[in-house]
Protein backbone atom coordinates (compact mmCIF):
# COMPACT_ATOMS: atom_id res chain seq x y z
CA UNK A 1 15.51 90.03 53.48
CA UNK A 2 14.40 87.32 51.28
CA UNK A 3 11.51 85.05 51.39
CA UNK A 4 11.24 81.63 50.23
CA UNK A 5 8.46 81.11 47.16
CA UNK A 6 6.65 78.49 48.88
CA UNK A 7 5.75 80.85 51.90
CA UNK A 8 3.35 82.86 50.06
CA UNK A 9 2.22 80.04 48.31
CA UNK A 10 -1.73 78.95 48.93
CA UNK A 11 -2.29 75.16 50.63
CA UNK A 12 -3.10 72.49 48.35
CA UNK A 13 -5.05 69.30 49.18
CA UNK A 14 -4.75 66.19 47.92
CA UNK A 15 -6.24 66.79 45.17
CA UNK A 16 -3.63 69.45 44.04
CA UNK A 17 -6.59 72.56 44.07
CA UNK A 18 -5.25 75.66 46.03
CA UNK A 19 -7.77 75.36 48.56
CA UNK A 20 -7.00 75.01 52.32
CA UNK A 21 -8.29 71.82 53.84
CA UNK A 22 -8.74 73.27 56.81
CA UNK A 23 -8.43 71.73 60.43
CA UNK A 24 -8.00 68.30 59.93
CA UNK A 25 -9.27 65.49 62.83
CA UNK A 26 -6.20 64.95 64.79
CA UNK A 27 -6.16 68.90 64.97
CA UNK A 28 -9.65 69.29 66.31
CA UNK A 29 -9.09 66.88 68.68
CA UNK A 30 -5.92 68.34 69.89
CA UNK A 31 -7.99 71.57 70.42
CA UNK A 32 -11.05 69.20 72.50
CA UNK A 33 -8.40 67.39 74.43
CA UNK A 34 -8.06 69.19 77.98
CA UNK A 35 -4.71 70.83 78.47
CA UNK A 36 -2.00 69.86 81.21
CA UNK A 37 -2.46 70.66 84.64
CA UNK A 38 -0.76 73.55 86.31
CA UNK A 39 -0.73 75.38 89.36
CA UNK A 40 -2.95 78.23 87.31
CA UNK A 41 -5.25 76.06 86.17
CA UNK A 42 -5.82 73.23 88.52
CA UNK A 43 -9.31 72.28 89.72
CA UNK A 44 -10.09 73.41 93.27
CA UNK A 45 -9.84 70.63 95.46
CA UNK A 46 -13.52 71.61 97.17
CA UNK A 47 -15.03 71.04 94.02
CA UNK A 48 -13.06 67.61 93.65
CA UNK A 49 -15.23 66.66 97.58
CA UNK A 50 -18.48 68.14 96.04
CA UNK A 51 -17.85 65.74 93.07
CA UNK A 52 -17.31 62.34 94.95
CA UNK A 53 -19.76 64.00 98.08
CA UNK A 54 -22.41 63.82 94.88
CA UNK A 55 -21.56 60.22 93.80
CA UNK A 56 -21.76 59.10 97.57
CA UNK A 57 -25.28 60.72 98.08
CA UNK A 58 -26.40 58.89 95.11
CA UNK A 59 -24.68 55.95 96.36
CA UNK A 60 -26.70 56.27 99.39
CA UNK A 61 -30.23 56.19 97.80
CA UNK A 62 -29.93 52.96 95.94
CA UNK A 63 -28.89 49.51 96.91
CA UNK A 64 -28.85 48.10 93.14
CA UNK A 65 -25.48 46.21 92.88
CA UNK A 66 -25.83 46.75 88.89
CA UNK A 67 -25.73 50.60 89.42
CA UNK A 68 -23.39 50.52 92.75
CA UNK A 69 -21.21 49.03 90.41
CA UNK A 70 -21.31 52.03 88.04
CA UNK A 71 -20.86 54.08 90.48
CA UNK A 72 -17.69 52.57 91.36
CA UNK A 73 -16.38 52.58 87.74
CA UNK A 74 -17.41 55.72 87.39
CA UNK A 75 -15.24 57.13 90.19
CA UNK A 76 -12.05 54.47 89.36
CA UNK A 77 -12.04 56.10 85.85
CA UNK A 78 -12.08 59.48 86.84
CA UNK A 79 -9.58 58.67 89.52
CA UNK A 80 -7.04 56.98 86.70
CA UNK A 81 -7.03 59.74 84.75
CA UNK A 82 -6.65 62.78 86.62
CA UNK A 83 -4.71 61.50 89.54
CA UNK A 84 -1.28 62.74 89.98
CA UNK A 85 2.24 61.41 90.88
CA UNK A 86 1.84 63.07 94.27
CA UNK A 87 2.09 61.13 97.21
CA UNK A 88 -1.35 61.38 98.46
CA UNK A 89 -2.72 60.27 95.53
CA UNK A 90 -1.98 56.91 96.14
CA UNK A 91 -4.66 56.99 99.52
CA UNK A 92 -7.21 55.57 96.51
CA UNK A 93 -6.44 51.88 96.48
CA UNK A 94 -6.11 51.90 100.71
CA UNK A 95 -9.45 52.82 100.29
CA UNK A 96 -10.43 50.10 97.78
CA UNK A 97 -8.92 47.61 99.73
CA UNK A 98 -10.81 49.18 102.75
CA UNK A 99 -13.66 48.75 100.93
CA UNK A 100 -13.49 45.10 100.40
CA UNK A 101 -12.33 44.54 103.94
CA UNK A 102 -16.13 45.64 105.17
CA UNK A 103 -17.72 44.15 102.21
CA UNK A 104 -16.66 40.64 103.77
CA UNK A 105 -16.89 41.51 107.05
CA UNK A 106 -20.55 42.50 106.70
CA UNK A 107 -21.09 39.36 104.89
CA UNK A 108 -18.93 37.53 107.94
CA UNK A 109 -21.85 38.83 110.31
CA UNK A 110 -24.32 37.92 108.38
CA UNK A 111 -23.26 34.13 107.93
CA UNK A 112 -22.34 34.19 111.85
CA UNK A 113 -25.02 36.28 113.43
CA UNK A 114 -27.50 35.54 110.61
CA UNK A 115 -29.86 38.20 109.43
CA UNK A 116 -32.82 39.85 109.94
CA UNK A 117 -34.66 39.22 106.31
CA UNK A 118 -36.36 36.05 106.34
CA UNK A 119 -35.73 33.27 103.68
CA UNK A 120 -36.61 30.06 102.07
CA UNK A 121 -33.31 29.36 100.32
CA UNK A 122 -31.30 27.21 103.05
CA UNK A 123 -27.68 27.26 101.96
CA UNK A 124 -26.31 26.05 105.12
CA UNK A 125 -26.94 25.11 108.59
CA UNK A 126 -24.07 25.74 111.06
CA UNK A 127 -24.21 24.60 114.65
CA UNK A 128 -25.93 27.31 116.73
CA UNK A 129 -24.92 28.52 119.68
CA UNK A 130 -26.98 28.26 122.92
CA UNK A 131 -27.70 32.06 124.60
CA UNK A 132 -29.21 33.44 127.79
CA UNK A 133 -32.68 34.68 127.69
CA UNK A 134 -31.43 38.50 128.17
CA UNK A 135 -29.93 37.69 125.52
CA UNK A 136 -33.32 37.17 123.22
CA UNK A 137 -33.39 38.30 119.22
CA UNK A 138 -29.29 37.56 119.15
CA UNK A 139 -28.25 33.98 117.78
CA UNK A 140 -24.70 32.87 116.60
CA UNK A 141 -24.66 30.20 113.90
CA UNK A 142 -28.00 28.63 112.96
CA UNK A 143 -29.33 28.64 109.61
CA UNK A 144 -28.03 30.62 106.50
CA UNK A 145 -30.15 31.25 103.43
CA UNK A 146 -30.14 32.87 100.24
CA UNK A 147 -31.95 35.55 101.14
CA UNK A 148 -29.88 36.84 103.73
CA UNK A 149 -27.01 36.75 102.07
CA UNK A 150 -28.17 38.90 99.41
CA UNK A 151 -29.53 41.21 101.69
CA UNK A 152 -26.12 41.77 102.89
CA UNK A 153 -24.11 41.74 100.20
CA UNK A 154 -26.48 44.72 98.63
CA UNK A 155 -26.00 46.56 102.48
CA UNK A 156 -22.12 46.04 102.35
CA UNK A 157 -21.79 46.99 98.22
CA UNK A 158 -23.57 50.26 99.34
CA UNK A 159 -21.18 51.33 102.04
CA UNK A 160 -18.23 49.78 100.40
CA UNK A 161 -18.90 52.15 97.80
CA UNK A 162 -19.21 55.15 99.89
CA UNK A 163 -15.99 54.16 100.89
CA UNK A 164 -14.34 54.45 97.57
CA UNK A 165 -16.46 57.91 96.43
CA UNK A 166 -13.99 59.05 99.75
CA UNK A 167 -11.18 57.59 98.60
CA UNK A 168 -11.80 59.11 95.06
CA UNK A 169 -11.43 62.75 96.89
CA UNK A 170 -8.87 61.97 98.61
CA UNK A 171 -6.57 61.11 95.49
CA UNK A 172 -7.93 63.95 93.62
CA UNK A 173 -7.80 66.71 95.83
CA UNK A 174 -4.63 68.16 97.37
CA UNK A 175 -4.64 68.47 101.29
CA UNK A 176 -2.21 71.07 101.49
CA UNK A 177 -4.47 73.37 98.91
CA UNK A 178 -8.07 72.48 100.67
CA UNK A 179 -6.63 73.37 103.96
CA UNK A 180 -5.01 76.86 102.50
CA UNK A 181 -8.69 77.42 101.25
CA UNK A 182 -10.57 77.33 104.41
CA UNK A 183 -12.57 80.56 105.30
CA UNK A 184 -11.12 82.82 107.67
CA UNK A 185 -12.71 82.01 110.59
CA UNK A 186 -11.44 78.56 110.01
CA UNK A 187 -7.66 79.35 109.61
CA UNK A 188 -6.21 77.97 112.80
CA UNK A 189 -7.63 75.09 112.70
CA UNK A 190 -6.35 74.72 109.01
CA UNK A 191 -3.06 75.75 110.28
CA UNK A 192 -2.87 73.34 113.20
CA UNK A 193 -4.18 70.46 111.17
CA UNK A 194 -1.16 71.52 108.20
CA UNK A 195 1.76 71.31 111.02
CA UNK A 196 0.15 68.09 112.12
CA UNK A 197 0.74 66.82 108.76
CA UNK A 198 3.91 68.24 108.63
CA UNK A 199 5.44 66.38 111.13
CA UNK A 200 3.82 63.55 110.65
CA UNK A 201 6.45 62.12 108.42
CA UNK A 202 9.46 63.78 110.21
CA UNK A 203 8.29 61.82 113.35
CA UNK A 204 8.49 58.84 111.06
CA UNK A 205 11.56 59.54 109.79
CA UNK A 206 13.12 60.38 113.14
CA UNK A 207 11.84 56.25 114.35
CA UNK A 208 13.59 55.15 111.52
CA UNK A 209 17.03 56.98 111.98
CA UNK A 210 16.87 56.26 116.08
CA UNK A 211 15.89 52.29 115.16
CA UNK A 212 18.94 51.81 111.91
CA UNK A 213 21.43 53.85 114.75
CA UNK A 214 20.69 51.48 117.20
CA UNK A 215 21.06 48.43 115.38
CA UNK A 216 24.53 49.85 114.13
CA UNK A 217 25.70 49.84 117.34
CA UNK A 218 24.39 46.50 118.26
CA UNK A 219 21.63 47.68 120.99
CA UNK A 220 18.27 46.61 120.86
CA UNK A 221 15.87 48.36 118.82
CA UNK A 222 12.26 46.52 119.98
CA UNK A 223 10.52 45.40 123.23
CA UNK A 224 9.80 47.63 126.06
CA UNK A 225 13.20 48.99 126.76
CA UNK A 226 14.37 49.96 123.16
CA UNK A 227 10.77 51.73 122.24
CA UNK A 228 11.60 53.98 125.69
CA UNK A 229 15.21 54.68 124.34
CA UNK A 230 13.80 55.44 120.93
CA UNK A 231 10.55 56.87 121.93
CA UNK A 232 12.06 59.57 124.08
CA UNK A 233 14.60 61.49 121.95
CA UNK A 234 11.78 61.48 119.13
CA UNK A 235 9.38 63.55 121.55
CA UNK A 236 12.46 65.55 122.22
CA UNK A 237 12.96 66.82 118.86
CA UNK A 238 9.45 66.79 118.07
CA UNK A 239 9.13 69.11 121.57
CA UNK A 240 12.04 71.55 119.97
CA UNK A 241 10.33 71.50 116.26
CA UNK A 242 7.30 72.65 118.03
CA UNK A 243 8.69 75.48 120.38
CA UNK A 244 10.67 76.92 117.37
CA UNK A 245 7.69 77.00 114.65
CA UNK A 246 5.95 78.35 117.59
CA UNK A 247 8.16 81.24 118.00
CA UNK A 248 8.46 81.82 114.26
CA UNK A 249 4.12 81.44 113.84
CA UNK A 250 4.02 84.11 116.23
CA UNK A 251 6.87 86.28 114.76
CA UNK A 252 4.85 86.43 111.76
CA UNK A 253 1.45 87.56 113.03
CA UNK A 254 -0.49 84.04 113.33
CA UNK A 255 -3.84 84.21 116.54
CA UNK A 256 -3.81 87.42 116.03
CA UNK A 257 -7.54 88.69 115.72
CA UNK A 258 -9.40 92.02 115.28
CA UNK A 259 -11.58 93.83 118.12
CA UNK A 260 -15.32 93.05 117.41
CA UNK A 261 -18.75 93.85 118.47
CA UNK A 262 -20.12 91.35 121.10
CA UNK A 263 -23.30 90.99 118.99
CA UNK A 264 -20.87 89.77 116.04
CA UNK A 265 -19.68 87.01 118.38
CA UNK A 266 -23.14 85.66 119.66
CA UNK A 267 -24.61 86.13 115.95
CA UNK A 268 -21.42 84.25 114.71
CA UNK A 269 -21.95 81.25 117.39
CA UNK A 270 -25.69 81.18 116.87
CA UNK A 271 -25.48 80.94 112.93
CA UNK A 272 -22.60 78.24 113.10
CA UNK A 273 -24.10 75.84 115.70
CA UNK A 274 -27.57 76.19 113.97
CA UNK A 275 -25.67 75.79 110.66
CA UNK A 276 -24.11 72.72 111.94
CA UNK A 277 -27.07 70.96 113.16
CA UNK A 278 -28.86 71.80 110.07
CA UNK A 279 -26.23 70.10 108.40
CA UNK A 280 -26.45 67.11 110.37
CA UNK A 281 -30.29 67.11 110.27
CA UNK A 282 -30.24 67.37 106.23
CA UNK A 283 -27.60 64.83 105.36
CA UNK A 284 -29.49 62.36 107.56
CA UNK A 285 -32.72 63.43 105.95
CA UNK A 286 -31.03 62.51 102.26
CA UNK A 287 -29.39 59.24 103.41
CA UNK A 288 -32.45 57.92 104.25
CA UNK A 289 -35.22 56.51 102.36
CA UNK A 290 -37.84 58.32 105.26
CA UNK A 291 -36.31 61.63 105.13
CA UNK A 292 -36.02 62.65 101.46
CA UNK A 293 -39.06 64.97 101.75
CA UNK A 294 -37.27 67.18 104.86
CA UNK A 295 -33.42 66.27 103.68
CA UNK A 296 -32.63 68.58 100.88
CA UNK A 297 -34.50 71.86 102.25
CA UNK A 298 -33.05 71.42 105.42
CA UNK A 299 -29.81 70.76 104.22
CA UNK A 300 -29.72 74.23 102.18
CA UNK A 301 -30.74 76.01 105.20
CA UNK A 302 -28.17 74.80 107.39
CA UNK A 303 -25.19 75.66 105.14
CA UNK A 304 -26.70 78.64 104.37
CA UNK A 305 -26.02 79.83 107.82
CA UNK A 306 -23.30 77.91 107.89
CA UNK A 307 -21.44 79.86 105.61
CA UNK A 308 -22.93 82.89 107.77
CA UNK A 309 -21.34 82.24 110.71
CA UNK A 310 -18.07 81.94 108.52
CA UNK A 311 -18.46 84.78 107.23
CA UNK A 312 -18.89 86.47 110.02
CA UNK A 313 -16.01 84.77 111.65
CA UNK A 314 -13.94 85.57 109.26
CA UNK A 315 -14.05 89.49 110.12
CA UNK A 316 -12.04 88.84 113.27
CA UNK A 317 -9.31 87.24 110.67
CA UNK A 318 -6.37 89.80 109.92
CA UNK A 319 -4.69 88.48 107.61
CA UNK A 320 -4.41 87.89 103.59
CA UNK A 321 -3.99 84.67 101.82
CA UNK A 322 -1.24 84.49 99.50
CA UNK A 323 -2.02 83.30 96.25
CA UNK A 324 -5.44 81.69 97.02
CA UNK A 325 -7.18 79.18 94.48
CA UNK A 326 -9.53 80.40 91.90
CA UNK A 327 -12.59 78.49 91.23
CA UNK A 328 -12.60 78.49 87.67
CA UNK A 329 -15.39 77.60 85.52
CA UNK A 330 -13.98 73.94 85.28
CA UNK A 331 -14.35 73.78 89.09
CA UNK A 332 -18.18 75.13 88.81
CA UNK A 333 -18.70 71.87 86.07
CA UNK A 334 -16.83 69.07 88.25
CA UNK A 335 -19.08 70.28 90.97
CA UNK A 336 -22.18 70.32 89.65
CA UNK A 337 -21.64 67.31 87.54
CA UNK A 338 -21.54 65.26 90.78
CA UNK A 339 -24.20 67.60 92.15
CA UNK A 340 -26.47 66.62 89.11
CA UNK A 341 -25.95 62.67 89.53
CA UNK A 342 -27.08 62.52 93.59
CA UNK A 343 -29.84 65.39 92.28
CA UNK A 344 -31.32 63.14 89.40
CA UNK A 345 -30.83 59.73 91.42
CA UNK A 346 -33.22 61.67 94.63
CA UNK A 347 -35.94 62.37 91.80
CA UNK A 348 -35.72 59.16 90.42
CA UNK A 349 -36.39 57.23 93.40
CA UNK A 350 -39.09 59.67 94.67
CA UNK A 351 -41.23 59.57 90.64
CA UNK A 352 -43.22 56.10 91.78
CA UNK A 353 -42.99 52.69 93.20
CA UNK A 354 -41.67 51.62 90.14
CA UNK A 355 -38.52 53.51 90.01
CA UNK A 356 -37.96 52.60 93.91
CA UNK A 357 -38.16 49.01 93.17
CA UNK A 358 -35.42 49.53 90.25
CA UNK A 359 -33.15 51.22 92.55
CA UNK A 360 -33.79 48.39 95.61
CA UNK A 361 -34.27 45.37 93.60
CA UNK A 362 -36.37 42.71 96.18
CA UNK A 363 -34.64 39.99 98.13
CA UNK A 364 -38.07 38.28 99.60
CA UNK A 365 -38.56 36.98 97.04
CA UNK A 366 -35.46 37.24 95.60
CA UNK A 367 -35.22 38.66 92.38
CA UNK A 368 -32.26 39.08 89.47
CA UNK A 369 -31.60 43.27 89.56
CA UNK A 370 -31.95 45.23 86.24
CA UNK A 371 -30.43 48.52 85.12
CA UNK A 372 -32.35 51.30 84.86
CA UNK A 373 -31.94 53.29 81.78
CA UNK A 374 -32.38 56.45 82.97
CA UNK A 375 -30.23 56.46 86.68
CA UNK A 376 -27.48 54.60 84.25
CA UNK A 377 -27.77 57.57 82.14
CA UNK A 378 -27.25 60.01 85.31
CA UNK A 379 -24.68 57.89 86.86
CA UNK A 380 -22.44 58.34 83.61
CA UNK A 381 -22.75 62.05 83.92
CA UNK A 382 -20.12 61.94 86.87
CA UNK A 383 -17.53 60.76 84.03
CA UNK A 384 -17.63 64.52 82.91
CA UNK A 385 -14.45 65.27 85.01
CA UNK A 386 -12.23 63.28 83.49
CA UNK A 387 -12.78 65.29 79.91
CA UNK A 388 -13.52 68.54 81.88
CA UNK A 389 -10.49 68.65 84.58
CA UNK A 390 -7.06 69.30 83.28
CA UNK A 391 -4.96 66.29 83.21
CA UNK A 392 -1.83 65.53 85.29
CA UNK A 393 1.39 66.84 83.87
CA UNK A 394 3.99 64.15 83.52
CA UNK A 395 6.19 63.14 86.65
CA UNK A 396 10.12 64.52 85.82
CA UNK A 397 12.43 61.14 84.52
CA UNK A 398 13.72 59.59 87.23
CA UNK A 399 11.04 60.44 89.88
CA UNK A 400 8.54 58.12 90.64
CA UNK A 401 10.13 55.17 88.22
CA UNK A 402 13.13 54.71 86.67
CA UNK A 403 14.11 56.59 83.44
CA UNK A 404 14.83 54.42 80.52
């Protein structure tokens, strides 16, 4: 067995010396850049919610179009480069477009019904509308100023992006996989909710098919009659679909639950309904400006038992779930990098007046809005995911556009 001279031979630069270079740039990176995405190494879809659940919160606790706006880049960037090919991935501009739908219609009220802010700034005068006296506090048309259109643009920027910190979930994390990693006590209901979504589409399908075969043979596919002649052999099948996966759910084991003690079942119902109003009570507390001295604390107490009562409810669960989702350490940092943006925005607006006027710029009088170095600083902090989470493998040639 030979060998050729050069293998044994030591790495010269560019300068001809026998030294090695070493890594060189393009290399390094290569090692920085995250690798593809597979179904090993994917980030669990819970910690894709806690990420845009963290960006909504901090949504929620400013009304500063300059840093609303971040927020909203923040989440479309993160969104364009780890979303996938998959067909729920594409929920993300519904939501955008959602999004701008109640941005205009909350600035549609408040040209129409007016608004509550007083202002100076007359921009219009349209012809008001004479009401009852029950009917006192409520005018339609009248006068439309400045100021109140501000006001509501801010209101509708905030909840339009809430919207979109949703939709930025909802492209990122798979369905199928949150819904296969729901504690045990919460099984069924994933189940039930995954056949719903399961025959979803053959329902739509089965419209379709009915609607083409009845134009083929020249019947009529609309009005009354035709939805009745299409509508009833759809619930047939979906009636037959449902008996059989019925009969093969039960075949294989599914609502069937362990014996347990009757003090499990009252400690189980106790620690989930207290959970759940604790839940309620907290995220109330930290989406609004009154509460953020009760929100947090009560908040951790709730899904603390919360996740007691599952617990608990997930004894009565026999069963095993087949190749379950890890949550890796990538997971832990998408998570707590959207954790860490609502967590610094909260102590920003509570430090002093000054950093609550930076975060709700005034509208009486009205004012130009700055950005605030340091929520700026935090907001950015959510763009950690798309360096962090692996990115989408390629979609096969020929599937989802047309090979060249």
């Amino acid at each position: 067995m030979t060998t050729d001279a050069h293998d044994h031979a030591p790495d010269r630069d560019s300068t001809g010396n026998g030294n090695s270079p070493g890594p060189g740039p393009g290399r390094i990176l290569r090692k920085l850049r995250a690798p593809r995405a597979t179904r090993t190494n994917a980030v669990h879809p819970g910690a894709w919610w806690i990420w845009a659940l963290g960006l909504g919160t901090a949504a929620s606790r400013t009304t500063n179009p300059l840093l609303l706006g971040l927020l909203v880049g923040v989440a479309g960037y993160v969104v364009a480069a780890r979303r996938t090919e998959a067909p729920w991935a594409r929920s993300y501009g519904a939501f955008v477009k959602l999004a701008l739908a109640v941005l205009g219609i909350r600035l549609a009220f408040a040209v129409l019904l007016g608004s509550p802010i007083p202002g100076t700034h007359t921009l219009v005068t349209l012809p008001e509308l004479p009401l009852p006296d029950w009917a006192e506090g409520i005018r339609v048309g009248g006068r439309v100023t400045a100021e109140g259109l501000v006001f509501a643009l801010y209101d509708g920027l905030k909840l339009a992006t809430l919207l979109i910190c949703v939709g930025a979930a909802n492209a990122l994390a798979n369905p199928a996989r949150l819904l296969k990693s729901l504690p045990g006590a919460l099984y069924e209901a994933g189940v039930a909710v995954v056949v719903a979504l399961t025959f979803a589409p053959n329902l739509i399908a089965d419209v379709q098919r009915l609607r083409a075969a009845r134009r083929l043979r020249g019947r009529p596919d609309s009005g009354v009659r035709g939805l009745l002649q299409v509508g009833l052999p759809v619930l047939e099948g979906a009636l037959e679909r449902s008996v059989a996966l019925a009969a093969a759910m039960d075949a294989r084991g599914y609502g069937r639950t362990a014996e347990v003690a009757p003090a499990v079942h009252r400690t189980t119902a106790a620690l989930s309904l207290g959970g759940l109003v604790g839940v309620c009570a907290g995220t109330y507390g930290l989406l609004t400006a009154e509460g953020g001295s009760y929100g947090l604390p009560v908040l951790l107490a709730g899904l603390g038992a919360a996740l007691g009562g599952l617990w608990l409810g997930g004894r009565r669960s026999l069963r095993t779930r087949y190749r379950p989702d890890a949550w890796g350490v990538r997971a832990w940092l998408v998570a707590a990098s959207g954790a860490a943006v609502a967590a610094l925005l909260i102590l920003y607006a509570s430090h002093d007046a000054y950093s609550y006027a930076a975060l709700h710029p005034g509208v009486v009088p009205l004012t130009a809005p700055t950005l605030p170095l340091w929520p700026a600083a935090a907001i950015l902090l959510g763009l950690a995911p798309a360096l962090i989470a692996p990115s989408p493998s390629p979609a096969p040639r020929g599937i989802g556009k047309e090979s060249s």
